[in-house]
N, C-alpha and C. Protein backbone atom coordinates (compact mmCIF):
# COMPACT_ATOMS: atom_id res chain seq x y z
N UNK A 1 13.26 -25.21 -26.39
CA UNK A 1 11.87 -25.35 -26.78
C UNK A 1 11.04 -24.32 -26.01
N UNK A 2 9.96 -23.75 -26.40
CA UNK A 2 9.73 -22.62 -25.86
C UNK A 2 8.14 -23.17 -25.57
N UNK A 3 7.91 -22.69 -24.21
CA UNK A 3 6.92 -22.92 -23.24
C UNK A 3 5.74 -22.51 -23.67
N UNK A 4 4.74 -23.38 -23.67
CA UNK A 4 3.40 -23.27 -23.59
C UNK A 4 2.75 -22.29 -23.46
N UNK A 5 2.01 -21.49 -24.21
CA UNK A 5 1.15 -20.34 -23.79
C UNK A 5 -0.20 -20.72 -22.94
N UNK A 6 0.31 -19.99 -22.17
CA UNK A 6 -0.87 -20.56 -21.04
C UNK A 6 -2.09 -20.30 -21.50
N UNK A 7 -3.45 -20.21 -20.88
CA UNK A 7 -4.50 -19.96 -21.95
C UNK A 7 -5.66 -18.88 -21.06
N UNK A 8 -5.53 -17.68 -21.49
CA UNK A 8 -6.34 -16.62 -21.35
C UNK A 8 -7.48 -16.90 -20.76
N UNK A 9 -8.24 -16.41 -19.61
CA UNK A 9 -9.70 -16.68 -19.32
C UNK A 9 -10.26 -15.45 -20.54
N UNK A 10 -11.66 -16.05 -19.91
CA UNK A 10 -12.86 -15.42 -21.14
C UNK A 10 -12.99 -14.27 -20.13
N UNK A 11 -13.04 -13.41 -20.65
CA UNK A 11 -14.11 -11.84 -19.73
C UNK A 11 -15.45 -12.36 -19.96
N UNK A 12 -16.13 -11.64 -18.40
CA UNK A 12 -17.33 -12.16 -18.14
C UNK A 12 -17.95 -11.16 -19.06
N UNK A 13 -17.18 -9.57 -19.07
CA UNK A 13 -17.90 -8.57 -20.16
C UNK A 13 -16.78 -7.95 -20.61
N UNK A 14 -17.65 -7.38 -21.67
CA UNK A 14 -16.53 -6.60 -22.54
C UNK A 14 -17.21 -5.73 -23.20
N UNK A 15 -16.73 -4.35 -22.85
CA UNK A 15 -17.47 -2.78 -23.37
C UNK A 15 -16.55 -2.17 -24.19
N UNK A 16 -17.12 -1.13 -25.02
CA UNK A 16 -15.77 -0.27 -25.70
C UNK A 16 -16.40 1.53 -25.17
N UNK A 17 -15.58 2.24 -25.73
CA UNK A 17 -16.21 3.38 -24.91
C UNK A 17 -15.02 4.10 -25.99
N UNK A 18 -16.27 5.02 -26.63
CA UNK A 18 -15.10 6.31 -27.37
C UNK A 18 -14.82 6.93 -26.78
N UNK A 19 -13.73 7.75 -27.14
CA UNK A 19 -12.62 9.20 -25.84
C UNK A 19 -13.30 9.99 -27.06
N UNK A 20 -13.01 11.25 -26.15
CA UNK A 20 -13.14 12.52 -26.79
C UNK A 20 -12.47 13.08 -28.26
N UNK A 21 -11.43 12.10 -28.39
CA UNK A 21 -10.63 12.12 -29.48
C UNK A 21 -10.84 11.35 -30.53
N UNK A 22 -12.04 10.35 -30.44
CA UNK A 22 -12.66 9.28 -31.20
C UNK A 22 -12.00 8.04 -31.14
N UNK A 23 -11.04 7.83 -30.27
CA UNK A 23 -9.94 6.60 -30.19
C UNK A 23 -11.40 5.75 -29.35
N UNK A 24 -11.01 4.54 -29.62
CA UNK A 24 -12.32 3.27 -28.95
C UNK A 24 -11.22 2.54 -27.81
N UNK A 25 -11.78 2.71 -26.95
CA UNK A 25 -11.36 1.85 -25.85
C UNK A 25 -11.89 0.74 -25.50
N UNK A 26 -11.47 -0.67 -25.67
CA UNK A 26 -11.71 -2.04 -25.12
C UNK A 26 -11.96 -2.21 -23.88
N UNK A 27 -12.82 -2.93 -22.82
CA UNK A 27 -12.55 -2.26 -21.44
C UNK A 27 -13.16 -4.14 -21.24
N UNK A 28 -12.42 -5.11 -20.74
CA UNK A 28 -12.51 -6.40 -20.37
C UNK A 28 -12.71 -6.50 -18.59
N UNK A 29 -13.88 -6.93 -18.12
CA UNK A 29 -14.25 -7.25 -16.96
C UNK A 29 -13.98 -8.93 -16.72
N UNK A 30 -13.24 -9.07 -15.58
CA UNK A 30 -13.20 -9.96 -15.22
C UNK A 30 -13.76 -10.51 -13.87
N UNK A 31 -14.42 -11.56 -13.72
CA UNK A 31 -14.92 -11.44 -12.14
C UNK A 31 -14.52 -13.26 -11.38
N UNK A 32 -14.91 -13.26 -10.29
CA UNK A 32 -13.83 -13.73 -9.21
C UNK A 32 -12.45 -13.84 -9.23
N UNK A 33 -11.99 -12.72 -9.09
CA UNK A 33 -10.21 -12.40 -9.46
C UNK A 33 -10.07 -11.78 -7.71
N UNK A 34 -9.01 -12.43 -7.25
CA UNK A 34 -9.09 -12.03 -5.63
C UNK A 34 -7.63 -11.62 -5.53
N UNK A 35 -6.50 -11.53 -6.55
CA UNK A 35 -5.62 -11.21 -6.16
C UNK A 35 -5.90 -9.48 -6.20
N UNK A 36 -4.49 -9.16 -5.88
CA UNK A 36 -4.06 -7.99 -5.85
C UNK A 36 -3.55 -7.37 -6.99
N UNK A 37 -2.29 -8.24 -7.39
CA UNK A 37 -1.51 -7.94 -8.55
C UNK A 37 -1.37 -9.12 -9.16
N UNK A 38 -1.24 -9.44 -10.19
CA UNK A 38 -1.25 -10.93 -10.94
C UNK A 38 0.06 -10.59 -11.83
N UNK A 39 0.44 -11.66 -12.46
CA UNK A 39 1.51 -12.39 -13.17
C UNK A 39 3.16 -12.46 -12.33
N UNK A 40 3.98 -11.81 -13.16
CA UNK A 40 5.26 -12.49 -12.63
C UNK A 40 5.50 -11.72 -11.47
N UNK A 41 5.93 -12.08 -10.37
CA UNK A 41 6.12 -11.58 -8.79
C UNK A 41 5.29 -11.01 -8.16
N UNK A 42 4.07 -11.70 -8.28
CA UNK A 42 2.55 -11.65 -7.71
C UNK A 42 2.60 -11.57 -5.92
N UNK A 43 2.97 -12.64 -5.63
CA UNK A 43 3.48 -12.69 -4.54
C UNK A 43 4.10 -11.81 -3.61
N UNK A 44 5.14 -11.24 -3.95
CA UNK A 44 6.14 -10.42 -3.26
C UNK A 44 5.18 -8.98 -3.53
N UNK A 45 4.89 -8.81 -4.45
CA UNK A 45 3.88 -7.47 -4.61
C UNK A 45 2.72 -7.41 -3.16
N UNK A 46 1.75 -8.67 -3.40
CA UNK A 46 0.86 -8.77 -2.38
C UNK A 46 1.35 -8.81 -0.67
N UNK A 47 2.64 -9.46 -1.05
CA UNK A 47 3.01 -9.56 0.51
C UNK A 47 3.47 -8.24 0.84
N UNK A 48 4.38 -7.37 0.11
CA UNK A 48 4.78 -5.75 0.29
C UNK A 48 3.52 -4.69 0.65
N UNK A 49 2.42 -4.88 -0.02
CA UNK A 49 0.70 -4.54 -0.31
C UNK A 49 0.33 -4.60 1.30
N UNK A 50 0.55 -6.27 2.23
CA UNK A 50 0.17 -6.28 3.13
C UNK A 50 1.22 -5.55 4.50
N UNK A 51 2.20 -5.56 4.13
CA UNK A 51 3.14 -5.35 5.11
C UNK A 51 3.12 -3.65 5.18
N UNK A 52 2.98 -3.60 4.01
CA UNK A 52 2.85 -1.35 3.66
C UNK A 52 1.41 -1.27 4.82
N UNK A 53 0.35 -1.95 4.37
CA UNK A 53 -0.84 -1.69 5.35
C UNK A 53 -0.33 -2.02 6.86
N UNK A 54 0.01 -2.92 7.04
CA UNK A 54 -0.26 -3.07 8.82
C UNK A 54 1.43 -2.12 9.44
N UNK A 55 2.36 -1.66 8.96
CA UNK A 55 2.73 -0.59 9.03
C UNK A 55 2.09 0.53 8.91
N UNK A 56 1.16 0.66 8.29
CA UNK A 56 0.26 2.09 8.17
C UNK A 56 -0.70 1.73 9.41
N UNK A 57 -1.29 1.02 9.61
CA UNK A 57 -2.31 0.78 10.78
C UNK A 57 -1.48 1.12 12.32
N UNK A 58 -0.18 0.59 11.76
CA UNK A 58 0.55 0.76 13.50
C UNK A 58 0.50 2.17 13.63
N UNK A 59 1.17 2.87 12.76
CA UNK A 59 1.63 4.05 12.49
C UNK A 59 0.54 5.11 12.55
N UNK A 60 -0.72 4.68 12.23
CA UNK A 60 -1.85 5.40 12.20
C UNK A 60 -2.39 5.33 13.66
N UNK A 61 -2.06 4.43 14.08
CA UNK A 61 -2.73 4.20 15.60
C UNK A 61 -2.21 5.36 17.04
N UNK A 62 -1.04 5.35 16.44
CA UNK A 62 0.33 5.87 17.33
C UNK A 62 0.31 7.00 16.95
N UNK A 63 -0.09 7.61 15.95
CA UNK A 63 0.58 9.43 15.26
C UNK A 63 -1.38 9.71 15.46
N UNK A 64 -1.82 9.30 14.99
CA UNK A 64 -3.34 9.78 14.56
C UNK A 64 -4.10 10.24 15.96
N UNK A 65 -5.25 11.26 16.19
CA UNK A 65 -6.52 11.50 17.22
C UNK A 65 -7.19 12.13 16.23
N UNK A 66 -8.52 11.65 16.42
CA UNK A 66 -9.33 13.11 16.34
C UNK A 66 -9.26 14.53 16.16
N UNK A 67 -8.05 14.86 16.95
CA UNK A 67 -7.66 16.17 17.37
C UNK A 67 -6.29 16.63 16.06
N UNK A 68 -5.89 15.20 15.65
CA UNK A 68 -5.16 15.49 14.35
C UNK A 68 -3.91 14.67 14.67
N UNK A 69 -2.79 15.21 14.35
CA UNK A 69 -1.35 14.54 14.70
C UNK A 69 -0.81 14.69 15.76
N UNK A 70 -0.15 13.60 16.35
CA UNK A 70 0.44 13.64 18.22
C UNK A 70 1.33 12.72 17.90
N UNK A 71 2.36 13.78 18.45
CA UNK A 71 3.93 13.12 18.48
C UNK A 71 3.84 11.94 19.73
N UNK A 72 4.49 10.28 20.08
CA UNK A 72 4.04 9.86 20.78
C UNK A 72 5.52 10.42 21.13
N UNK A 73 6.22 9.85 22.81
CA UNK A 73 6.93 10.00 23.31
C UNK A 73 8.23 9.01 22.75
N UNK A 74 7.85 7.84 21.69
CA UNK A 74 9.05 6.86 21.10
C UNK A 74 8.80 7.64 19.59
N UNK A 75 8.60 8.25 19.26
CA UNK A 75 9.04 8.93 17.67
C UNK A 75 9.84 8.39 16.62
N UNK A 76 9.34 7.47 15.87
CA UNK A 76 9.83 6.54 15.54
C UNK A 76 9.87 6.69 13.98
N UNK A 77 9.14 7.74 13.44
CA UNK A 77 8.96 8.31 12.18
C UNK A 77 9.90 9.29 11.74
N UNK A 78 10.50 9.24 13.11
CA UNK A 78 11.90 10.28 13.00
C UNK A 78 12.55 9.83 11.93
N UNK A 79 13.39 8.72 11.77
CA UNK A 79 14.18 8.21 10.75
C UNK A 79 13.72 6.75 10.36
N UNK A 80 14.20 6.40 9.18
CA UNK A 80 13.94 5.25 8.71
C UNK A 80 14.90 4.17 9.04
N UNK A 81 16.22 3.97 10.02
CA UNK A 81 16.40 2.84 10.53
C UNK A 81 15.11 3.22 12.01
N UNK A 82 15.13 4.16 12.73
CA UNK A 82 14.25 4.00 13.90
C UNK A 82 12.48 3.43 13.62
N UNK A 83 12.55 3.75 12.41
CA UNK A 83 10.80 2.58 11.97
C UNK A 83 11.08 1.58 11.88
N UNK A 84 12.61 0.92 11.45
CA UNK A 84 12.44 -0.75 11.02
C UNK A 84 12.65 -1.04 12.04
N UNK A 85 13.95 -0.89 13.44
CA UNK A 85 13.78 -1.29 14.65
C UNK A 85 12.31 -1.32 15.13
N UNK A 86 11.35 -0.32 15.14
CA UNK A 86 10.06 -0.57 16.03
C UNK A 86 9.11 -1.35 15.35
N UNK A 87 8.88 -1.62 13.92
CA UNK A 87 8.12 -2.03 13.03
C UNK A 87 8.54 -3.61 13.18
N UNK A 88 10.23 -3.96 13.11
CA UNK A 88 10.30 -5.56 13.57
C UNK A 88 10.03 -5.89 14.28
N UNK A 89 9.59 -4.66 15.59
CA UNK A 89 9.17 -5.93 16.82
C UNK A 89 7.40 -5.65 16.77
N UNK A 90 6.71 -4.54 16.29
CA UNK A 90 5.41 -4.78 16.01
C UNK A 90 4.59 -5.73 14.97
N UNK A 91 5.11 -5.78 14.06
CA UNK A 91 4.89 -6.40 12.72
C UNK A 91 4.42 -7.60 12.91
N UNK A 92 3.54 -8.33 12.06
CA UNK A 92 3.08 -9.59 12.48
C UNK A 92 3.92 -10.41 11.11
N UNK A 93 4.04 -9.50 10.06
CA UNK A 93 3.97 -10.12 8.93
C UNK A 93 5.46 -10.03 8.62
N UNK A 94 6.15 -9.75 9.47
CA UNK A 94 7.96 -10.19 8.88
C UNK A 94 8.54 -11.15 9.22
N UNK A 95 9.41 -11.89 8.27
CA UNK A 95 10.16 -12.34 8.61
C UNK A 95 11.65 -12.20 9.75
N UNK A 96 10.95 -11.95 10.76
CA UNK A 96 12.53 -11.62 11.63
C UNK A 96 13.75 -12.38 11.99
N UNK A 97 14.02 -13.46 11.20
CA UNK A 97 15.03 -14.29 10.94
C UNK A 97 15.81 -13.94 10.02
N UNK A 98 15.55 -13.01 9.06
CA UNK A 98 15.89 -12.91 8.03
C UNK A 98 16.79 -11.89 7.95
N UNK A 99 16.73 -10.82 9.06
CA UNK A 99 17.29 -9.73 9.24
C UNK A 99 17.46 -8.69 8.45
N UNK A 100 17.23 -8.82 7.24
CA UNK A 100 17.08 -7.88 5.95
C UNK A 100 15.37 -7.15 6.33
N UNK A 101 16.15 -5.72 6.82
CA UNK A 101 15.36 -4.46 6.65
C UNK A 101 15.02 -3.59 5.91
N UNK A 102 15.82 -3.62 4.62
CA UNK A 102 16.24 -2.77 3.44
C UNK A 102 14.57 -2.90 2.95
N UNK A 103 13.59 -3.35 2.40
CA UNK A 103 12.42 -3.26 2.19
C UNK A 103 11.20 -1.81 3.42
N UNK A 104 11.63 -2.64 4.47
CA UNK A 104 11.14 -1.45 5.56
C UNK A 104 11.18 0.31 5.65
N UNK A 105 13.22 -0.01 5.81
CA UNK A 105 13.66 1.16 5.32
C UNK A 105 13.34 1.91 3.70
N UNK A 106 13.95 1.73 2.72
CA UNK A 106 13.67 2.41 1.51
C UNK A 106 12.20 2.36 1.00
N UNK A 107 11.58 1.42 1.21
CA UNK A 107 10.12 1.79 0.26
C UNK A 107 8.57 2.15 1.20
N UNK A 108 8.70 1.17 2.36
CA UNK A 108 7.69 1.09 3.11
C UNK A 108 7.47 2.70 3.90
N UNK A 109 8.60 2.68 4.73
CA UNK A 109 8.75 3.95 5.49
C UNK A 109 8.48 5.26 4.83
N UNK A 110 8.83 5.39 3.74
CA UNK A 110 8.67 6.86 2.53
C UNK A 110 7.06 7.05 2.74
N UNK A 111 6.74 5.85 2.27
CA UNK A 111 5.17 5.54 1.77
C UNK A 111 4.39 5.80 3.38
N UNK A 112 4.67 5.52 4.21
CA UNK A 112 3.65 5.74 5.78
C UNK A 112 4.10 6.86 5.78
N UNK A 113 5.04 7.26 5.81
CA UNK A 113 5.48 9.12 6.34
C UNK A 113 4.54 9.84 5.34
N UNK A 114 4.13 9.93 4.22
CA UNK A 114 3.60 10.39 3.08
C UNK A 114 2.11 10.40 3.58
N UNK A 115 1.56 9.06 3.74
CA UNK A 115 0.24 8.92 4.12
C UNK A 115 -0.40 9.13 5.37
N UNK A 116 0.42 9.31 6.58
CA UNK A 116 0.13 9.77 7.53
C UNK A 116 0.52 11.19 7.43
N UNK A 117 1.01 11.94 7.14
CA UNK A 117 1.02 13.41 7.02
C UNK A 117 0.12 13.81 6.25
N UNK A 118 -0.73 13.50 4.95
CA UNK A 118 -1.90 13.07 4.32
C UNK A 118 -3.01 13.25 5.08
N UNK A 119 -2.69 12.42 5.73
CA UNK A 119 -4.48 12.09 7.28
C UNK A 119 -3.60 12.82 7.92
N UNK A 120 -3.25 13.27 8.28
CA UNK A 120 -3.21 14.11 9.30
C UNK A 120 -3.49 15.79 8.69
N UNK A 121 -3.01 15.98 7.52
CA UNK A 121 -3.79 17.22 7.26
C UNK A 121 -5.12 16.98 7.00
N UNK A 122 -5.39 16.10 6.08
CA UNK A 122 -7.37 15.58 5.73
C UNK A 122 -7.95 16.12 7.54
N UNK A 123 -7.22 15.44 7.98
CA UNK A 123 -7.51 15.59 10.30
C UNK A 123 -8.02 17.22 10.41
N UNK A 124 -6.95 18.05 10.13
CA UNK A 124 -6.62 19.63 10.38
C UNK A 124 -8.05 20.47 9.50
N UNK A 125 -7.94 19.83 8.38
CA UNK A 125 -8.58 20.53 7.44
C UNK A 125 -10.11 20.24 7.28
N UNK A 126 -10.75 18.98 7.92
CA UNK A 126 -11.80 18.61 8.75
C UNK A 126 -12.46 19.32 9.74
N UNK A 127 -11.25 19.61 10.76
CA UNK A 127 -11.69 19.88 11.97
C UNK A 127 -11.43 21.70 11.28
N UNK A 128 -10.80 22.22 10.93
CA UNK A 128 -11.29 23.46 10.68
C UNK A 128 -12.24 23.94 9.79
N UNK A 129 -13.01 23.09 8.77
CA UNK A 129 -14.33 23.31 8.41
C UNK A 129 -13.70 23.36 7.08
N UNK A 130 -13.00 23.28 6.28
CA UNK A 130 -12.57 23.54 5.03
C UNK A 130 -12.79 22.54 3.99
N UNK A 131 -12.88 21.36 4.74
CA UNK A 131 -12.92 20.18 3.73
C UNK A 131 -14.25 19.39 4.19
C-alpha cells in the first residue's frame, strides 16, 4: 500500500520572472524554514554542514593572521589522516566512540584545504592592494 502524500506548505509568495529567452520562471518563497537542507537525509547533511564549519574555524584560527598564511609548528593540513587525528581531539561535534574517520578524511579535509588557501590568498591580495 503506498504511503500518504504528505501535504505541501503554501508559499508565503510566489513571483514569476521572464529569462532572456522568454522561458517564465516560478520562484516560491517560503518563510520560517530554519533548516539547512530538507527532505531525505536532512540530518546527516546539516550535521556534515556543522562539522565542515567548526573544522574550518579550527583550521582558520591556526593557518590564518592578518599578515596572511602561517605554517603552525603541528602542520596538520599536511595530510588527511594527520587532520582527522588533530580534528578528533579538537572537534566538539564528533562522535569519538565511533572511530570512523572516513567522513573527516575524504570530504571534510579537501573542502578546509580549498577554503583556507582561498582566505589566504583573498589575505595576500588584500594586503597588496589588488582586491
Amino acid at each position: 500500500m503506498p504511503r500518504k502524500p504528505k501535504p505541501k506548505p503554501v508559499p508565503d509568495r510566489t513571483f514569476t520572472q521572464t529569462t532572456i529567452y522568454g522561458q517564465e520562471l516560478v520562484f516560491k518563497v517560503f518563510e520560517n524554514t530554519f533548516k539547512i537542507h530538507g527532505g531525505k537525509g536532512s540530518f546527516r547533511q546539516n550535521l556534515h554542514e556543522e562539522r565542515f564549519s567548526e573544522a574550518l574555524l579550527i583550521a582558520a584560527s591556526d593557518y590564518l593572521t592578518p599578515d596572511g598564511l602561517v605554517r603552525p609548528d603541528n602542520d596538520y593540513l599536511i595530510s588527511a589522516s594527520k587532520f582527522s587525528f588533530y580534528m578528533s581531539e579538537h572537534m566538539k561535534t564528533l562522535d569519538r566512540d565511533s572511530g570512523d574517520d572516513s567522513a573527516l578524511r575524504k570530504t571534510i579535509y579537501p573542502r578546509v584545504v580549498k577554503e583556507i588557501w582561498a582566505l589566504s590568498r583573498a589575505i595576500y591580495e588584500m594586503n597588496r592592494g589588488t582586491l
